[in-house]
N, C-alpha and C. Protein backbone atom coordinates (compact mmCIF):
# COMPACT_ATOMS: atom_id res chain seq x y z
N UNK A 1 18.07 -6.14 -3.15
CA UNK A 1 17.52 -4.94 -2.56
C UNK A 1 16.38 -5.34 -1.62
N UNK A 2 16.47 -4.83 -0.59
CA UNK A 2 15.47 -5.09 0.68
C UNK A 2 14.64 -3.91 0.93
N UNK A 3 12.79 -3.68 0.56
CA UNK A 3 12.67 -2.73 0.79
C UNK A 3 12.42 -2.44 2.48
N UNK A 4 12.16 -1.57 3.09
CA UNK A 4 11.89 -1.19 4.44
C UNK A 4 10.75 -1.87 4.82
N UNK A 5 9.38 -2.11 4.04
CA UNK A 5 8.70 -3.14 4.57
C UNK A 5 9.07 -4.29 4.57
N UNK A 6 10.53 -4.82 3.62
CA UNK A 6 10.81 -6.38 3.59
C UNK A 6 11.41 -6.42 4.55
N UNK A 7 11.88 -5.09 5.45
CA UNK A 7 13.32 -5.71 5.97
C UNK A 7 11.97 -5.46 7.52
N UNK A 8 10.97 -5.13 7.46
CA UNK A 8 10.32 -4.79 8.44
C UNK A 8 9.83 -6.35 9.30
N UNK A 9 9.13 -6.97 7.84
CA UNK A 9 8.88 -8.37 7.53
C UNK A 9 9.61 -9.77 8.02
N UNK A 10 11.08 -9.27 7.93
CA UNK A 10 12.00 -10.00 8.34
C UNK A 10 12.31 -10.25 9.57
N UNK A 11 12.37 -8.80 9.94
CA UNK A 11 12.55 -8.97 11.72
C UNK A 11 11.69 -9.28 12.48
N UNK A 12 10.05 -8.85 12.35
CA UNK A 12 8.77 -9.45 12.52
C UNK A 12 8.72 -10.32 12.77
N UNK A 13 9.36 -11.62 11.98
CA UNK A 13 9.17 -12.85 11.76
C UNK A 13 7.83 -13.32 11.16
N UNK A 14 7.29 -12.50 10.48
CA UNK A 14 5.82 -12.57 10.01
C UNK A 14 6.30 -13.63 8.61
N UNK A 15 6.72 -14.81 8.87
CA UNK A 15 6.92 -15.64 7.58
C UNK A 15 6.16 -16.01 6.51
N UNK A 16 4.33 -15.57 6.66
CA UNK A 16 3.90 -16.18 5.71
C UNK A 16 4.07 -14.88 4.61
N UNK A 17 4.09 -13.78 5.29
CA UNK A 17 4.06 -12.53 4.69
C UNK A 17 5.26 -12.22 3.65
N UNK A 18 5.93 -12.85 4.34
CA UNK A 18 7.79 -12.81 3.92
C UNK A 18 8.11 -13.77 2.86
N UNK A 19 7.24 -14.76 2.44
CA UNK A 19 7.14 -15.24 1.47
C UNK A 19 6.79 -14.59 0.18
N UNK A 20 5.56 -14.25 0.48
CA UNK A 20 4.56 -13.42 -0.34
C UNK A 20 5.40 -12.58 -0.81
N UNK A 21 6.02 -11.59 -0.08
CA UNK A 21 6.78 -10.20 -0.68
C UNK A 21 8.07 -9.94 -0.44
N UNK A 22 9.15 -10.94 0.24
CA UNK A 22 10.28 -10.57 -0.21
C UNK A 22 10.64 -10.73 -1.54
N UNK A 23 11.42 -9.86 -1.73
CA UNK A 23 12.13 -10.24 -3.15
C UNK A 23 10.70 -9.56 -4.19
N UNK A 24 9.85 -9.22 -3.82
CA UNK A 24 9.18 -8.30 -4.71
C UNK A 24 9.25 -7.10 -5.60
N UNK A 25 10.37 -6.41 -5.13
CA UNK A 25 11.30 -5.76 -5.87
C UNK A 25 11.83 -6.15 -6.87
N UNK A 26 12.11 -6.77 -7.07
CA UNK A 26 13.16 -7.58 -8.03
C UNK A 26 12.38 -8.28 -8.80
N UNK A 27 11.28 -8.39 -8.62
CA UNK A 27 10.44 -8.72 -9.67
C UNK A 27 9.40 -7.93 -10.71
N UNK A 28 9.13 -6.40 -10.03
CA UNK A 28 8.67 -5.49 -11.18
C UNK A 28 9.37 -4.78 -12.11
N UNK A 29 8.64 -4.79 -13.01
CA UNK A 29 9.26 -4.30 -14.41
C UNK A 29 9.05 -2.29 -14.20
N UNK A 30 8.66 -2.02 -13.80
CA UNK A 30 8.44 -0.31 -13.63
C UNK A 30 7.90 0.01 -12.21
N UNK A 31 8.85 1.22 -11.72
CA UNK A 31 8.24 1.70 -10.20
C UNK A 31 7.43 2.24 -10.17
N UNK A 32 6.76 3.29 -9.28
CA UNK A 32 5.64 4.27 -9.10
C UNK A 32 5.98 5.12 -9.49
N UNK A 33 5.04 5.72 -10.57
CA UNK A 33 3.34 5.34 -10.59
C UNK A 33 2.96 4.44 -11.06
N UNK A 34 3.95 3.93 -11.51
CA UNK A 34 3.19 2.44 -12.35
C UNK A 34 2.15 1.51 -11.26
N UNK A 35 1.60 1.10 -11.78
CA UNK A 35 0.64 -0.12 -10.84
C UNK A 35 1.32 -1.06 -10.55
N UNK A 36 2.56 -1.86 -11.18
CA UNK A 36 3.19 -3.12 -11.02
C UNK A 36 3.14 -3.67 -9.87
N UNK A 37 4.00 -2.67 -8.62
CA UNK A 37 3.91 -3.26 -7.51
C UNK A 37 3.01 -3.98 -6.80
N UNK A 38 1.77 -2.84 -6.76
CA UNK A 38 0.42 -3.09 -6.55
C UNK A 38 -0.40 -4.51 -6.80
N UNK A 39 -0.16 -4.54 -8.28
CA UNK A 39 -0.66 -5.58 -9.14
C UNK A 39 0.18 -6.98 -8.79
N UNK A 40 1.47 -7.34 -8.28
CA UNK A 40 2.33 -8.37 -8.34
C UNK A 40 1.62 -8.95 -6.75
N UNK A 41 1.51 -8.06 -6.00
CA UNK A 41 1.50 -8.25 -4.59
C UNK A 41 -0.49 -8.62 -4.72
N UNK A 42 -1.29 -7.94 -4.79
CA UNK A 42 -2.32 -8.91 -4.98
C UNK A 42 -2.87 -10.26 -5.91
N UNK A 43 -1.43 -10.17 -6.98
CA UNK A 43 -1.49 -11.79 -7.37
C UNK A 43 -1.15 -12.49 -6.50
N UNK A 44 -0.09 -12.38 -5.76
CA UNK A 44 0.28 -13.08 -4.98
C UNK A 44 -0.31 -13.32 -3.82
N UNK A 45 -1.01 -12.74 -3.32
CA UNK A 45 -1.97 -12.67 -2.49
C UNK A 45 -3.39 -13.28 -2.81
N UNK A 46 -3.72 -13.96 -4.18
CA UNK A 46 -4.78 -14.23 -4.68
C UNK A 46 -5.82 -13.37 -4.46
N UNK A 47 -5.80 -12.18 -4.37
CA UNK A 47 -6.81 -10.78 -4.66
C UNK A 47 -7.18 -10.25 -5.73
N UNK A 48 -8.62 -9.90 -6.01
CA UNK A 48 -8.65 -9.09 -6.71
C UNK A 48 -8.23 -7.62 -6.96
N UNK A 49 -8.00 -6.61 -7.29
CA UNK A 49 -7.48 -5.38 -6.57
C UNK A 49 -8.07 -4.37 -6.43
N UNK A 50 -9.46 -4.62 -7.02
CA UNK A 50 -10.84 -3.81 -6.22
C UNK A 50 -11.35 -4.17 -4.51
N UNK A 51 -10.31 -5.63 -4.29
CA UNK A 51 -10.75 -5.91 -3.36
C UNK A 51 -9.61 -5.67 -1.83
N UNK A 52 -8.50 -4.27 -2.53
CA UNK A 52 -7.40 -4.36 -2.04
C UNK A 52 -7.20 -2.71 -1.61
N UNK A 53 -6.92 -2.87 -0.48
CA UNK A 53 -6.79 -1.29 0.00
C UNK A 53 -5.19 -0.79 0.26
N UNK A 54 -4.51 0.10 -0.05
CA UNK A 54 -3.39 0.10 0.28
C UNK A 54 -3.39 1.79 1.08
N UNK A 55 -2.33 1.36 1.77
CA UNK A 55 -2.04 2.78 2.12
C UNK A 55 -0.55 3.64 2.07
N UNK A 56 -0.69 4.50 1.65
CA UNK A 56 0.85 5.22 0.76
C UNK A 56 1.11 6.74 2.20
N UNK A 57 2.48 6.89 1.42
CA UNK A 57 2.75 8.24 1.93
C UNK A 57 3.36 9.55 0.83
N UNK A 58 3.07 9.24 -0.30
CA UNK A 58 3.78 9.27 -1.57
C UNK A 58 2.41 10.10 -2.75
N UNK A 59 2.89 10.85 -3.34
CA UNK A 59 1.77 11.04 -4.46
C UNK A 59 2.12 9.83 -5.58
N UNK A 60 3.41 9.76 -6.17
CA UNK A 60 3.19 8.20 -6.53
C UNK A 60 2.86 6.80 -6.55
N UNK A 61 3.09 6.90 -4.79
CA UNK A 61 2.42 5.82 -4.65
C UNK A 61 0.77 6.24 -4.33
N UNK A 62 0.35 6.87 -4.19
CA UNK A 62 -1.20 6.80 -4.58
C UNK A 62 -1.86 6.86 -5.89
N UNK A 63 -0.90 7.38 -6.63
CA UNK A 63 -0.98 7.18 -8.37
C UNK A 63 -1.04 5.95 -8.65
N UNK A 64 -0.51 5.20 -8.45
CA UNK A 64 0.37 3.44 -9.14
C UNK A 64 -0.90 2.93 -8.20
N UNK A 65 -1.47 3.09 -6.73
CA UNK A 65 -2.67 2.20 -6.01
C UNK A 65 -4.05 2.65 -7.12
N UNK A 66 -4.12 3.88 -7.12
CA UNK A 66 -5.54 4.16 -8.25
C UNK A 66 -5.30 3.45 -9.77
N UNK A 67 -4.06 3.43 -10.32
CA UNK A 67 -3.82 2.93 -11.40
C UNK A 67 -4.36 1.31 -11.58
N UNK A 68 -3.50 0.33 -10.75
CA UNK A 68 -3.87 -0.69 -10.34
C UNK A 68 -5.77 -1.37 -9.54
N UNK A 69 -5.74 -0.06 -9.15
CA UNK A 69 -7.60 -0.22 -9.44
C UNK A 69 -7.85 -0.71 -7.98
N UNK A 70 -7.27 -0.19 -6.69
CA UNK A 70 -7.11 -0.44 -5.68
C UNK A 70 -7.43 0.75 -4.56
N UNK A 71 -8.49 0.89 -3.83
CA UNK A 71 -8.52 1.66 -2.74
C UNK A 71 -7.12 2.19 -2.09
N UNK A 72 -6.86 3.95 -1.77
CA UNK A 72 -5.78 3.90 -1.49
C UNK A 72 -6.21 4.91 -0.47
N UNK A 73 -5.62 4.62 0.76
CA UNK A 73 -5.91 5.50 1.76
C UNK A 73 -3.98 6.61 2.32
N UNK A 74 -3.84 7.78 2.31
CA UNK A 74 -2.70 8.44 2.25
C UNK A 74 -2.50 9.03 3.80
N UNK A 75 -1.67 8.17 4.67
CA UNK A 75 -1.38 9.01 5.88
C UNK A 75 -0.09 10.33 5.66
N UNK A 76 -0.92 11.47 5.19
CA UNK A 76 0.06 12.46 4.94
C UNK A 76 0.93 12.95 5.81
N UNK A 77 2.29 13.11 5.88
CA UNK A 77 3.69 14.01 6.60
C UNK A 77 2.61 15.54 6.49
N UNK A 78 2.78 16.23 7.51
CA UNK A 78 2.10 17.44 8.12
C UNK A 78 2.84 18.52 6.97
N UNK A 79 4.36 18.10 6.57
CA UNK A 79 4.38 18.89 5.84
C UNK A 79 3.35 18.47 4.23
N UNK A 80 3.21 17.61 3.92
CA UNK A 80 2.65 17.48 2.49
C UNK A 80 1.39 18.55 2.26
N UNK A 81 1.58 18.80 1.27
CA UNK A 81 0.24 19.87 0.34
C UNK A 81 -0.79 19.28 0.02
N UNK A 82 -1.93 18.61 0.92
CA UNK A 82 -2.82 17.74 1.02
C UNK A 82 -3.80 18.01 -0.16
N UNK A 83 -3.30 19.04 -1.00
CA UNK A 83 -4.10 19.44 -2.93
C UNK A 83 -3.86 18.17 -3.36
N UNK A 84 -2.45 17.51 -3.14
CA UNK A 84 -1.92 16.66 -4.17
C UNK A 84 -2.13 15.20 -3.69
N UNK A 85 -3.20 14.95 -2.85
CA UNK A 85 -3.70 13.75 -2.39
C UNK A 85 -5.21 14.15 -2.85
N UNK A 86 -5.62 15.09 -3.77
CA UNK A 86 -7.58 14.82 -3.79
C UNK A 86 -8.09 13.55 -4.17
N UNK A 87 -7.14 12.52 -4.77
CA UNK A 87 -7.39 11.50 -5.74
C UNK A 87 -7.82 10.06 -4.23
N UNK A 88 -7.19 10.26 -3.17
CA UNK A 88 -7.36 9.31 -2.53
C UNK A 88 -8.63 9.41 -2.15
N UNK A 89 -8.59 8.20 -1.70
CA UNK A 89 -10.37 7.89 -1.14
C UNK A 89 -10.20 8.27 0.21
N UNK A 90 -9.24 8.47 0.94
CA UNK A 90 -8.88 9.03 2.53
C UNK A 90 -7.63 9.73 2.82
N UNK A 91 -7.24 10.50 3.21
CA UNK A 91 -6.24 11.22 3.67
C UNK A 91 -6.34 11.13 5.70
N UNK A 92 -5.12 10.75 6.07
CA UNK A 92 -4.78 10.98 7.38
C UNK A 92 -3.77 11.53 7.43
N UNK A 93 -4.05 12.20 8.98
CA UNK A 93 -2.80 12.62 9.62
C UNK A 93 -1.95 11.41 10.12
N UNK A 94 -2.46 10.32 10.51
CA UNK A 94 -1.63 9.72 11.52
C UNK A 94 -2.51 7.98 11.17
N UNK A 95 -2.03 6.56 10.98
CA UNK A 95 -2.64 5.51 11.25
C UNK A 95 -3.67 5.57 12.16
N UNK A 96 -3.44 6.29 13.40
CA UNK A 96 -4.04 5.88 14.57
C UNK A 96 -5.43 6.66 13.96
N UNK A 97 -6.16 7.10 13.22
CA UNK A 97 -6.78 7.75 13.17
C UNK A 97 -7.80 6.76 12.00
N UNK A 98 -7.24 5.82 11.68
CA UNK A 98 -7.75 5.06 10.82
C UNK A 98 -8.44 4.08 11.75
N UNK A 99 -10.06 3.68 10.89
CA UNK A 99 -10.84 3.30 11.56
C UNK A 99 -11.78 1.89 10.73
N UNK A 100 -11.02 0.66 10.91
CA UNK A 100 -11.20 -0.34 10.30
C UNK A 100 -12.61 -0.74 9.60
N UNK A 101 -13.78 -0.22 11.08
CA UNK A 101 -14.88 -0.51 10.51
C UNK A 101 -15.16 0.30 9.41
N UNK A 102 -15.02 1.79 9.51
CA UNK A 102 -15.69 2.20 8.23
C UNK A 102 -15.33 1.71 7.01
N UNK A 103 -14.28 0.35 6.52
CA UNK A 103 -13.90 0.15 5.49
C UNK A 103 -14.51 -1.72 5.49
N UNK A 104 -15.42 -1.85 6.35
CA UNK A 104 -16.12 -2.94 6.37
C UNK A 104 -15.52 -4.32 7.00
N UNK A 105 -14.16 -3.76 7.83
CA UNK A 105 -12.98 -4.52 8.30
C UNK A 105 -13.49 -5.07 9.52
N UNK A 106 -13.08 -6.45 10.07
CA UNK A 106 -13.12 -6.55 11.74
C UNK A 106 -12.44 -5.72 12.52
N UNK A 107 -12.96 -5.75 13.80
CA UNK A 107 -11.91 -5.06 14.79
C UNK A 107 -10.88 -5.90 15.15
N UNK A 108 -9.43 -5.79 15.27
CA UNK A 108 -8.95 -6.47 16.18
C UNK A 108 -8.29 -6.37 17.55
């Protein structure tokens, strides 16, 4: 099983990345909300996961990022009921709206 970011990964040619997380699927024991995913991918990444921000489109997957103990920022679909994102630390409409520094990030 290839998820849409693996198969994203692939065509990219982003190889160090493609190491890291293909086949990551196939290695958790429970989906979202569980944390697993979360948790497999900053081992592998040698992260802590306070030190790990993710960003979802999913109320599960912002469940399973808070679970795992991970900053989760939610670019919501216009249709979503933005009640059921209070838990994130950010809600967007759109990536482009996301703003690296305020999360202590470089520019690039």
């Amino acid at each position: 099983m290839v998820t849409n970011f693996e198969a994203v990964l692939l065509l990219g040619g982003h190889q160090v990345h493609k190491q890291i997380f293909v086949g990551i699927t196939a290695a958790i024991k429970q989906g979202k909300p569980a944390p697993d995913i979360f948790l497999l991918a900053a081992a592998r990444l040698k992260a802590e996961p306070n030190n790990c921000l993710v960003f979802e489109n999913s109320v599960a997957g912002m469940k399973a990022a808070i679970a795992a103990g991970m900053s989760v920022v939610v670019v919501a679909d216009a249709d979503f009921d933005r009640n059921l994102f209070t838990q994130a630390d950010l809600v967007l409409n759109s990536l482009e709206e996301f703003n690296l520094g305020d999360w202590g990030l470089p520019q690039f």
